[in-house]
PDB file of N, CA and C in Angstrom:
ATOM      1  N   UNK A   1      27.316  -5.854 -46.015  1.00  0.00           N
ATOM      2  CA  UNK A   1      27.437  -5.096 -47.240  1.00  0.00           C
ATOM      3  C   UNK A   1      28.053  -3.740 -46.909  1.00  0.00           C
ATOM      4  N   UNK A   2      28.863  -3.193 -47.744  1.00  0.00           N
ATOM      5  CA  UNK A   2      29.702  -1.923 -47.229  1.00  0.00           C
ATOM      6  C   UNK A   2      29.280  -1.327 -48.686  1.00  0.00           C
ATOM      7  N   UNK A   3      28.703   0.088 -48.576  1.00  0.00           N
ATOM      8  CA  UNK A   3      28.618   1.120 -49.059  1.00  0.00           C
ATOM      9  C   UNK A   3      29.835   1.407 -49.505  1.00  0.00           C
ATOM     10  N   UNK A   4      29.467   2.855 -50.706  1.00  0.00           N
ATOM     11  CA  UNK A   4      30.605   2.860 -51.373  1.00  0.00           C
ATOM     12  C   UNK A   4      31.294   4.677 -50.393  1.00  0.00           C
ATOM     13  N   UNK A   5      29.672   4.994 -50.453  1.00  0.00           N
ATOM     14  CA  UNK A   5      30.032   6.461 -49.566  1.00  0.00           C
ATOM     15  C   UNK A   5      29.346   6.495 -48.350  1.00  0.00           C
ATOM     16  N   UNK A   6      30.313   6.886 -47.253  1.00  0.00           N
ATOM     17  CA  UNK A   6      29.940   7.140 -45.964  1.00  0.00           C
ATOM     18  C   UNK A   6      29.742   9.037 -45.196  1.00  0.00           C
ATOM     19  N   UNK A   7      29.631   9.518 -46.617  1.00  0.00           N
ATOM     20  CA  UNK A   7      29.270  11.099 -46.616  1.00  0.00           C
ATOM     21  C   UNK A   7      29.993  11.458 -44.873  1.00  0.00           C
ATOM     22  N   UNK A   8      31.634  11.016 -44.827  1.00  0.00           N
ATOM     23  CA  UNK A   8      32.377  11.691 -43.927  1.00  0.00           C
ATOM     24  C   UNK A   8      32.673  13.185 -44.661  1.00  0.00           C
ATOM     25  N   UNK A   9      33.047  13.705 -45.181  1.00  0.00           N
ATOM     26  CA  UNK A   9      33.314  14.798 -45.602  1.00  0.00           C
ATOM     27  C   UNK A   9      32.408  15.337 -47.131  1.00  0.00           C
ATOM     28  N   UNK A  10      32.602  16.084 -47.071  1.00  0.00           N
ATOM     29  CA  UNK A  10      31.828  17.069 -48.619  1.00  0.00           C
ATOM     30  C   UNK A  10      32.211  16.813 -49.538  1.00  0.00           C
ATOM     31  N   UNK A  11      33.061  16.335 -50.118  1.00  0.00           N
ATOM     32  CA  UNK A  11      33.597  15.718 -51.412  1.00  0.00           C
ATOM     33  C   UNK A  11      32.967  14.073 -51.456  1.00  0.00           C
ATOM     34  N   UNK A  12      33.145  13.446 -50.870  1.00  0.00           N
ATOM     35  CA  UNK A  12      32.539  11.950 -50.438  1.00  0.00           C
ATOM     36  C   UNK A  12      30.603  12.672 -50.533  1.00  0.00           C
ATOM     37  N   UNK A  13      30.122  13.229 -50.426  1.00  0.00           N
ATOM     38  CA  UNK A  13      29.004  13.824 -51.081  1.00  0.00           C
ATOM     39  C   UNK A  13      28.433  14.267 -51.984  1.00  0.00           C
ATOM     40  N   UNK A  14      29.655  15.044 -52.413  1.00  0.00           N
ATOM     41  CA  UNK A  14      29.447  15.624 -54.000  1.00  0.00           C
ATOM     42  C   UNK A  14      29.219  14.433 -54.717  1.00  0.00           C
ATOM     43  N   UNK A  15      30.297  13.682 -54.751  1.00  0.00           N
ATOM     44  CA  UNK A  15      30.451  12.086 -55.178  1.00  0.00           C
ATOM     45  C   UNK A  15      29.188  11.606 -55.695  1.00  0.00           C
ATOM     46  N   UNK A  16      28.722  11.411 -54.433  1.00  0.00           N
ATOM     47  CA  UNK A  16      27.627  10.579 -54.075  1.00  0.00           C
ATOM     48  C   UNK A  16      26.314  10.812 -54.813  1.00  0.00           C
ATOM     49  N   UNK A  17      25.948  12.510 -54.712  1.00  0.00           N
ATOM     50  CA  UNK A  17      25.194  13.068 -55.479  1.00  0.00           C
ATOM     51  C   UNK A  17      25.588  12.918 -56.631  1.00  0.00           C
ATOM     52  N   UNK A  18      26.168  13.408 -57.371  1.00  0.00           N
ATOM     53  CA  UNK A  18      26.546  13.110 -58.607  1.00  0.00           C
ATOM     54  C   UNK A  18      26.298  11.650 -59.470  1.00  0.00           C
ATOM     55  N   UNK A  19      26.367  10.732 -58.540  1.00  0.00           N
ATOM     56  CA  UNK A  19      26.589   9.056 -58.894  1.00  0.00           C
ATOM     57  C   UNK A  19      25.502   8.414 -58.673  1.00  0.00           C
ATOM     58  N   UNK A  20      24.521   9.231 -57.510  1.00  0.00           N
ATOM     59  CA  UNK A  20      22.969   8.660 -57.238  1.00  0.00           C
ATOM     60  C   UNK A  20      22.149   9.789 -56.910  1.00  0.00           C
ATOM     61  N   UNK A  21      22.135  10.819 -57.081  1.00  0.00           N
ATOM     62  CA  UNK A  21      20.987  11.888 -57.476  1.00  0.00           C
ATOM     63  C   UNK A  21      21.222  12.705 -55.983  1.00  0.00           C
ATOM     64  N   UNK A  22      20.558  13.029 -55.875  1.00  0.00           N
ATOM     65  CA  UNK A  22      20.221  14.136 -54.126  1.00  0.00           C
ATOM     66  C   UNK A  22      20.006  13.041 -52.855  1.00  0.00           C
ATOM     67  N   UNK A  23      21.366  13.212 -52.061  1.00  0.00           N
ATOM     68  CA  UNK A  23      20.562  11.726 -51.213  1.00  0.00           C
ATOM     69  C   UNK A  23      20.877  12.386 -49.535  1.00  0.00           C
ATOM     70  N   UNK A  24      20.086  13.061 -48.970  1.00  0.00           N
ATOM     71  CA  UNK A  24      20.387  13.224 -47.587  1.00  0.00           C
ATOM     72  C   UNK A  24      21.409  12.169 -46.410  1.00  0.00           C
ATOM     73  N   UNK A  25      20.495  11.189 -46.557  1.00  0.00           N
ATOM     74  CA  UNK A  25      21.508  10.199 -45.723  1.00  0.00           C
ATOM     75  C   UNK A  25      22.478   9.034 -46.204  1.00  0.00           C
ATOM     76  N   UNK A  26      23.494   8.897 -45.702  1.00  0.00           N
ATOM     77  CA  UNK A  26      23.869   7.273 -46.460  1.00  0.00           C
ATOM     78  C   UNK A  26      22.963   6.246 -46.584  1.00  0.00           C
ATOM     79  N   UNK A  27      23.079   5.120 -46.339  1.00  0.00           N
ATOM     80  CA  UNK A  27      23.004   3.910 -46.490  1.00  0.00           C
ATOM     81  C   UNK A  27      23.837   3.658 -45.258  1.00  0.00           C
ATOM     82  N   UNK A  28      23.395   2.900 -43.941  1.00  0.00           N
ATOM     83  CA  UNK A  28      24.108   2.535 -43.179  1.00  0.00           C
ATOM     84  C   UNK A  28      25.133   1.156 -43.152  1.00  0.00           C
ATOM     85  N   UNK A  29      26.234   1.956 -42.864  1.00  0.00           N
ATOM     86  CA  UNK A  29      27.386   0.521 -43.272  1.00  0.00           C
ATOM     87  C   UNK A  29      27.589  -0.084 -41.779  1.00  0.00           C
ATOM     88  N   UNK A  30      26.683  -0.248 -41.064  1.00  0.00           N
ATOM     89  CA  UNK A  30      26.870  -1.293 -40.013  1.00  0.00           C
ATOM     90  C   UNK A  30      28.330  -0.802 -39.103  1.00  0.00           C
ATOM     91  N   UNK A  31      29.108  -1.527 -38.573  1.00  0.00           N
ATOM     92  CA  UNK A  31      30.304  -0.749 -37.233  1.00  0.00           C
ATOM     93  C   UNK A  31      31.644  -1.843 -38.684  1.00  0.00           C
ATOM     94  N   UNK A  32      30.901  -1.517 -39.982  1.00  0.00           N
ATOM     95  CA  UNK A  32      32.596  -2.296 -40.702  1.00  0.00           C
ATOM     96  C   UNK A  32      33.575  -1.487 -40.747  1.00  0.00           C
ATOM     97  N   UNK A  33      33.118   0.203 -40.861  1.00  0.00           N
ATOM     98  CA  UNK A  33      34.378   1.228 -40.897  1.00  0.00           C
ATOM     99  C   UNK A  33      34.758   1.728 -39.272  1.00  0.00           C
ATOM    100  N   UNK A  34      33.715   1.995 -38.574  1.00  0.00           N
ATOM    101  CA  UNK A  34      33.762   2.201 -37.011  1.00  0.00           C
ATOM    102  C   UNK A  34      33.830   1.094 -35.755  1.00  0.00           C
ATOM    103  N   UNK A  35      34.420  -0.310 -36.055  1.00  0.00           N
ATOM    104  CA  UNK A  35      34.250  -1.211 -35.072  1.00  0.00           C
ATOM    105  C   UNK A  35      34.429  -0.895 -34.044  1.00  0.00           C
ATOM    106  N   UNK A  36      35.138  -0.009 -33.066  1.00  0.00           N
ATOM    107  CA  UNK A  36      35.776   0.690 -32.120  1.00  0.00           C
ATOM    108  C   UNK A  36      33.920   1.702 -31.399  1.00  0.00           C
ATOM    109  N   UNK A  37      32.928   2.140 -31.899  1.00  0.00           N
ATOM    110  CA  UNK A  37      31.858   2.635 -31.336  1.00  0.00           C
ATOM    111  C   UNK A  37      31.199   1.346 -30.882  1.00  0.00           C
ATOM    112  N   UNK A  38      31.448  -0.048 -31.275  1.00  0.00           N
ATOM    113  CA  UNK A  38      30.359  -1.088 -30.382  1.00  0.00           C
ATOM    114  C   UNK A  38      31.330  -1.223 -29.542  1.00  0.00           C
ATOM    115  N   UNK A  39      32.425  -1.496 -29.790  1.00  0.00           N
ATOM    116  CA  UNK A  39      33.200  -1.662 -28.423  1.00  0.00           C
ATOM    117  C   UNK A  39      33.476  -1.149 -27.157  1.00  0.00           C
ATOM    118  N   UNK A  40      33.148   0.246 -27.368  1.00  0.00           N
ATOM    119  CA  UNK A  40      32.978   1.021 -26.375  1.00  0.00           C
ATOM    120  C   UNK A  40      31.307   1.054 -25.535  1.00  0.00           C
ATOM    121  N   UNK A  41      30.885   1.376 -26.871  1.00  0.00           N
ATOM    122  CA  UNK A  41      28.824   0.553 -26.357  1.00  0.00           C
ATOM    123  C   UNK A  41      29.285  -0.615 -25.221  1.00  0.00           C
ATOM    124  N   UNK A  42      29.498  -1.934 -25.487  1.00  0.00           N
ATOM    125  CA  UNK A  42      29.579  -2.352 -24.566  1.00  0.00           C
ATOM    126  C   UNK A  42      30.281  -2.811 -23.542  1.00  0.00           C
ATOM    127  N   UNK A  43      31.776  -1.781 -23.717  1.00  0.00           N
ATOM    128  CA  UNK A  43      32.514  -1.658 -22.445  1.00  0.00           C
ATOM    129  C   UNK A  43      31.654  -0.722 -21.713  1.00  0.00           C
ATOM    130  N   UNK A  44      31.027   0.186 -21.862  1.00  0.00           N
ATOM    131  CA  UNK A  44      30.077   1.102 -21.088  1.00  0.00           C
ATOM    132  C   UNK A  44      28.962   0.293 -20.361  1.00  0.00           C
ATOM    133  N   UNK A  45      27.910  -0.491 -20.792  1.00  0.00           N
ATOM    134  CA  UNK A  45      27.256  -1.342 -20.189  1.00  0.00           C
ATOM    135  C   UNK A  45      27.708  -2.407 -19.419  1.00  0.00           C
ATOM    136  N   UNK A  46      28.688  -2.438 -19.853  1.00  0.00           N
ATOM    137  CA  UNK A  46      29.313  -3.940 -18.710  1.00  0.00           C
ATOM    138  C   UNK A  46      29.897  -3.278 -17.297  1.00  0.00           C
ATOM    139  N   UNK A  47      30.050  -1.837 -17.515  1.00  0.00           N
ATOM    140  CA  UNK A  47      30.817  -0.900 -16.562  1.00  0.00           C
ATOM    141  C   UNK A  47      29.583  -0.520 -15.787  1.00  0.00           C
ATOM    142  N   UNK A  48      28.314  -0.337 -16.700  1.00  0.00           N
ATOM    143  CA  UNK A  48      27.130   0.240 -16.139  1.00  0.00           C
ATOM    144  C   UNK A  48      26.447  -0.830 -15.057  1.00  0.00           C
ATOM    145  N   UNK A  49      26.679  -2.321 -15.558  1.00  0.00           N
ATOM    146  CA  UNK A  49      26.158  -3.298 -14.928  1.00  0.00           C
ATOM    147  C   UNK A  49      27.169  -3.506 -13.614  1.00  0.00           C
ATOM    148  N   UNK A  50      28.488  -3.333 -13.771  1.00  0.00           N
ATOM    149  CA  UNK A  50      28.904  -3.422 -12.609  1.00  0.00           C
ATOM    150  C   UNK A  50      28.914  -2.511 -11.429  1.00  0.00           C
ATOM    151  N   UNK A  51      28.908  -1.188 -11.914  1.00  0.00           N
ATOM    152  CA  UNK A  51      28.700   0.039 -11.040  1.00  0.00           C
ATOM    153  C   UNK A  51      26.994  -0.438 -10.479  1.00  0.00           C
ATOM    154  N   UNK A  52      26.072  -0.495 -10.677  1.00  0.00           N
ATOM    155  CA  UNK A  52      24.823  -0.259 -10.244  1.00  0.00           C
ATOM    156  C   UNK A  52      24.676  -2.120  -9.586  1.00  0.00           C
ATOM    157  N   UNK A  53      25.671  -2.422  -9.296  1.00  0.00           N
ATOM    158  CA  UNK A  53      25.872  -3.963  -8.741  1.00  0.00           C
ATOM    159  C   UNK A  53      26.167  -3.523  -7.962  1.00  0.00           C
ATOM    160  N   UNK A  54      27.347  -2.345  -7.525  1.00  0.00           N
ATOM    161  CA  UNK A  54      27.988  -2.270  -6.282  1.00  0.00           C
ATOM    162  C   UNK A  54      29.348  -2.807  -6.177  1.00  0.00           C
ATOM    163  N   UNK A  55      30.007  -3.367  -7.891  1.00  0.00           N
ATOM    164  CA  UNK A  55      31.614  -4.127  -7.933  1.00  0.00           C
ATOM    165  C   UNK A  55      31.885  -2.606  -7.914  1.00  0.00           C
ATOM    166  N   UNK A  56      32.069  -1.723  -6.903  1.00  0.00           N
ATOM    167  CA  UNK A  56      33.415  -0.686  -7.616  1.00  0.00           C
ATOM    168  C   UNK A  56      35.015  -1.151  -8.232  1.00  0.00           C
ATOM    169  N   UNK A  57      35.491  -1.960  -7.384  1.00  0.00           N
ATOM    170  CA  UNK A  57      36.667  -2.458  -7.861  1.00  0.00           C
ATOM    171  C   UNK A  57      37.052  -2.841  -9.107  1.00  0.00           C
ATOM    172  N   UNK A  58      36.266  -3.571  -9.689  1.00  0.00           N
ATOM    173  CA  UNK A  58      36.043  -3.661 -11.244  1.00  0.00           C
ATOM    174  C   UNK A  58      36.044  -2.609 -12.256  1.00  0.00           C
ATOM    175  N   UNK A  59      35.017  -1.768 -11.798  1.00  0.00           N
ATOM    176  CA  UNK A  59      34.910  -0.378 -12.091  1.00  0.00           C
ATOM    177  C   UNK A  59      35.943   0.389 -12.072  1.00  0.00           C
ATOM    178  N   UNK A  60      36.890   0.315 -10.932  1.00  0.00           N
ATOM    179  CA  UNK A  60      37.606   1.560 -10.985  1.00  0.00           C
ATOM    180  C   UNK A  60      38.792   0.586 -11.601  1.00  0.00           C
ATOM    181  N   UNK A  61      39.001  -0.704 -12.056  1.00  0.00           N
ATOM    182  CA  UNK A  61      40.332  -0.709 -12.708  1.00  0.00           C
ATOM    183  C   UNK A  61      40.087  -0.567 -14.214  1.00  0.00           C
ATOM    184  N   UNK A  62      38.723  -1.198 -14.581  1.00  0.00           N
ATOM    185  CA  UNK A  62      38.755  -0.762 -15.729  1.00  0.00           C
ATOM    186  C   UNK A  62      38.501   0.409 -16.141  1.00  0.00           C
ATOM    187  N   UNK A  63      38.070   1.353 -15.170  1.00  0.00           N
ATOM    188  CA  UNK A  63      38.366   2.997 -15.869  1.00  0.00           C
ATOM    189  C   UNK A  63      40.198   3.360 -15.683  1.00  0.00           C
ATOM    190  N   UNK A  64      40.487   2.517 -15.245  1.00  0.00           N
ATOM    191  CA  UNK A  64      41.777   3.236 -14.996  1.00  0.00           C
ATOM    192  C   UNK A  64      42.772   2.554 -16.173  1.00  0.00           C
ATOM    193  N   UNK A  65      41.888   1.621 -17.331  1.00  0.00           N
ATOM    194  CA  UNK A  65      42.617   1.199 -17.918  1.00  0.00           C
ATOM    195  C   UNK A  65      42.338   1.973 -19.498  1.00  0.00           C
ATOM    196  N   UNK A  66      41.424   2.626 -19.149  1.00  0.00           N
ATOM    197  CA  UNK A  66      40.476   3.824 -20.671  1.00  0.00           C
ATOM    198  C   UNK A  66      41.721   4.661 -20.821  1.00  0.00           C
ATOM    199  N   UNK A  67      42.111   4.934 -21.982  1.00  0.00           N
ATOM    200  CA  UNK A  67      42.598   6.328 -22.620  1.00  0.00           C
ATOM    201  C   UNK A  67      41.943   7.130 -21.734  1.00  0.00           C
ATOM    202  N   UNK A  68      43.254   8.533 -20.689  1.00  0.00           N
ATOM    203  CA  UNK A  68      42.758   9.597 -20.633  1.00  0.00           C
ATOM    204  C   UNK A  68      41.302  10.540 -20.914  1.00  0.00           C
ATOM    205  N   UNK A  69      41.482  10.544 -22.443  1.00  0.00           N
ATOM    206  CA  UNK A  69      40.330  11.490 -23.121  1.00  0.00           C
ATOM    207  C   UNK A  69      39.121  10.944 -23.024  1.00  0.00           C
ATOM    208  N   UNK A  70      39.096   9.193 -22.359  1.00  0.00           N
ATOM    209  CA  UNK A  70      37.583   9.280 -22.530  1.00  0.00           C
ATOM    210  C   UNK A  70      37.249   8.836 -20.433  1.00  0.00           C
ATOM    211  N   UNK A  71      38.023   9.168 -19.415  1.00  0.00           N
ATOM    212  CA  UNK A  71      37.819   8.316 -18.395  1.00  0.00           C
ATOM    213  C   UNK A  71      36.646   9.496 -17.902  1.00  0.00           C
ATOM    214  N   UNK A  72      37.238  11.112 -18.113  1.00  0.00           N
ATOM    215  CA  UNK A  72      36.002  11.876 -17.518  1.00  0.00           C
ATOM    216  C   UNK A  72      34.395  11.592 -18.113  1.00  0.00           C
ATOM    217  N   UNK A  73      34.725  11.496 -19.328  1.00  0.00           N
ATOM    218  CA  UNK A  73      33.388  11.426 -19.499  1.00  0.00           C
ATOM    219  C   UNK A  73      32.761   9.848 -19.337  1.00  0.00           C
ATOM    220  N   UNK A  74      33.108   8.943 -18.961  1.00  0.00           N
ATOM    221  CA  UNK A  74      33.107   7.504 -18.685  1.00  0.00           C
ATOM    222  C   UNK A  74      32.634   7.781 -17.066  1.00  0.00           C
ATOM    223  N   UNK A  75      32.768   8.176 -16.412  1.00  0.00           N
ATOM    224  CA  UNK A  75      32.897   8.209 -14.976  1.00  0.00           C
ATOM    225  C   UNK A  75      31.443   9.135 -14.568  1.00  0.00           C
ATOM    226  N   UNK A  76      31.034  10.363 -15.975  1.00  0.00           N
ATOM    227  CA  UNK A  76      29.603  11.255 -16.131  1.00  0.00           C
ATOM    228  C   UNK A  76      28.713  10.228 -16.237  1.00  0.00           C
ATOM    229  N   UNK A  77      28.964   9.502 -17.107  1.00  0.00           N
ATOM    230  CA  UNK A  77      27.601   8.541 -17.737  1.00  0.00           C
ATOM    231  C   UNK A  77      27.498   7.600 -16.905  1.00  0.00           C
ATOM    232  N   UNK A  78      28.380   6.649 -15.555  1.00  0.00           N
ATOM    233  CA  UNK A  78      28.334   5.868 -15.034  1.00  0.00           C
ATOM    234  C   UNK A  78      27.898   6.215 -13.526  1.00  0.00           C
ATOM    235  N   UNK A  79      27.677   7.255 -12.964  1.00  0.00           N
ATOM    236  CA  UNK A  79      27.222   8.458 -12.122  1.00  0.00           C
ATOM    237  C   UNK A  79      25.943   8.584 -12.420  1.00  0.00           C
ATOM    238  N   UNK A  80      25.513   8.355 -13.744  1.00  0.00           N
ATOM    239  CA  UNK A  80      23.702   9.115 -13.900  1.00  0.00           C
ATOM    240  C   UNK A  80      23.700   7.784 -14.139  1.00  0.00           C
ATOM    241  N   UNK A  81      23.467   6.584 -14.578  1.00  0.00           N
ATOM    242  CA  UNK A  81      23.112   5.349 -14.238  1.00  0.00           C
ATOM    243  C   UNK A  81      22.928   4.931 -13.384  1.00  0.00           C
ATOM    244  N   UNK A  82      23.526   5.281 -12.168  1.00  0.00           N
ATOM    245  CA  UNK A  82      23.550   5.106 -10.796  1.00  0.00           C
ATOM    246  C   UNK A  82      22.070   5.396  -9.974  1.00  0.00           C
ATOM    247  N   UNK A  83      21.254   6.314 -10.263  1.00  0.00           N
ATOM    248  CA  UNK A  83      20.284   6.947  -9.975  1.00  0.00           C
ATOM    249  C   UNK A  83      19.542   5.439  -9.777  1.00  0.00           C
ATOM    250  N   UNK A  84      19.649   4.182 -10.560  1.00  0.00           N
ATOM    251  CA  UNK A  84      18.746   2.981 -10.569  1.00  0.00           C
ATOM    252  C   UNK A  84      19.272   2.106  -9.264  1.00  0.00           C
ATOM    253  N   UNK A  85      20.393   2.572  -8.649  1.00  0.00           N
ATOM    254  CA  UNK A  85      21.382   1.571  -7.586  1.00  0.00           C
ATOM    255  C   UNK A  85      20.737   1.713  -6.501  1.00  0.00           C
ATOM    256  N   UNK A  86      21.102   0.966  -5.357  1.00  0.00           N
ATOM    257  CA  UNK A  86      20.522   1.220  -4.318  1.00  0.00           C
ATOM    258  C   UNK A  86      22.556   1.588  -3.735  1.00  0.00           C
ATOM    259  N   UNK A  87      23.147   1.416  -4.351  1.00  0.00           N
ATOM    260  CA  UNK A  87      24.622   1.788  -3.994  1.00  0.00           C
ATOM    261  C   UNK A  87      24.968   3.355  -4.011  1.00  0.00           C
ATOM    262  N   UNK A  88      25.974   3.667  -3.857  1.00  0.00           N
ATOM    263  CA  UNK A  88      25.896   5.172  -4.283  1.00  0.00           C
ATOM    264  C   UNK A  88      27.450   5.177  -4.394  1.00  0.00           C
ATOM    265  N   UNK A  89      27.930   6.236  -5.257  1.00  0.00           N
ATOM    266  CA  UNK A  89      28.992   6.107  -6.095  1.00  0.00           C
ATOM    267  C   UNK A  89      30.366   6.776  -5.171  1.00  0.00           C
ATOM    268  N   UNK A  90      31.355   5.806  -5.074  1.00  0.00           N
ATOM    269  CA  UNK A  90      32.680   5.767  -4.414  1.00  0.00           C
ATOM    270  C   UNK A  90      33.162   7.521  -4.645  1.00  0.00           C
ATOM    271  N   UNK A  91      33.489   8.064  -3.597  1.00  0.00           N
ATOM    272  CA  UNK A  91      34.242   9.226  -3.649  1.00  0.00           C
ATOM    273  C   UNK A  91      35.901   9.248  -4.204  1.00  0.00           C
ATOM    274  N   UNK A  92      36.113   7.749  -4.020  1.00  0.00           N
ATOM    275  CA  UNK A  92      37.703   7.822  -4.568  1.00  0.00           C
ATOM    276  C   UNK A  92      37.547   7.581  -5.897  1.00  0.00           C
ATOM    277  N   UNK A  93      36.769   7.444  -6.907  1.00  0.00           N
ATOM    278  CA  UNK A  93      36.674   7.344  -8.355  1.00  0.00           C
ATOM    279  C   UNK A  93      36.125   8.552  -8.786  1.00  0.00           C
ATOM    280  N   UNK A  94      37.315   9.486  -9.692  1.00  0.00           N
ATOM    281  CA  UNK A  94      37.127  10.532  -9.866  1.00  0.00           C
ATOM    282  C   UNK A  94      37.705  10.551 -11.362  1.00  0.00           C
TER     283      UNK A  94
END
């Protein structure tokens, strides 16, 4: 089911109020407008499962296959997962 407002901006609110009274939160529309946040959810865990396995190789091609803007912070979150490894994290993946 897809909502009609996803209160992205202040007008899409006004809206909203206006059409159903004072409403703090949406109504959650599930990943139908954002499919792209599960996909990344579980490219991150499959990255998380392979790093704390000890595949770096895996690891480092599929970070090397991420958009720029997200490999630093991909490489933060896969570093503090690590803390569960008995591996410890490659100096050439940066």
């Amino acid at each position: 089911m897809v909502h009609k407002y996803n209160f992205e901006n202040a007008t899409e609110k006004r809206l909203a109020d206006k059409e159903l009274g004072h409403v703090l939160m949406p109504h959650p529309d599930g990943q139908v407008k954002h499919p792209e946040h599960l996909e990344q959810h579980e490219m991150l865990q499959i990255l998380q499962r392979e790093a704390i396995s000890g595949n770096f190789e895996v690891v480092k091609k599929t970070i090397s296959e991420l958009p720029e803007h997200q490999k630093k912070d991909t490489i933060t979150m896969l570093k503090r997962s690590m803390d569960v490894s008995r591996y410890t994290w490659p100096e050439d993946i940066t």
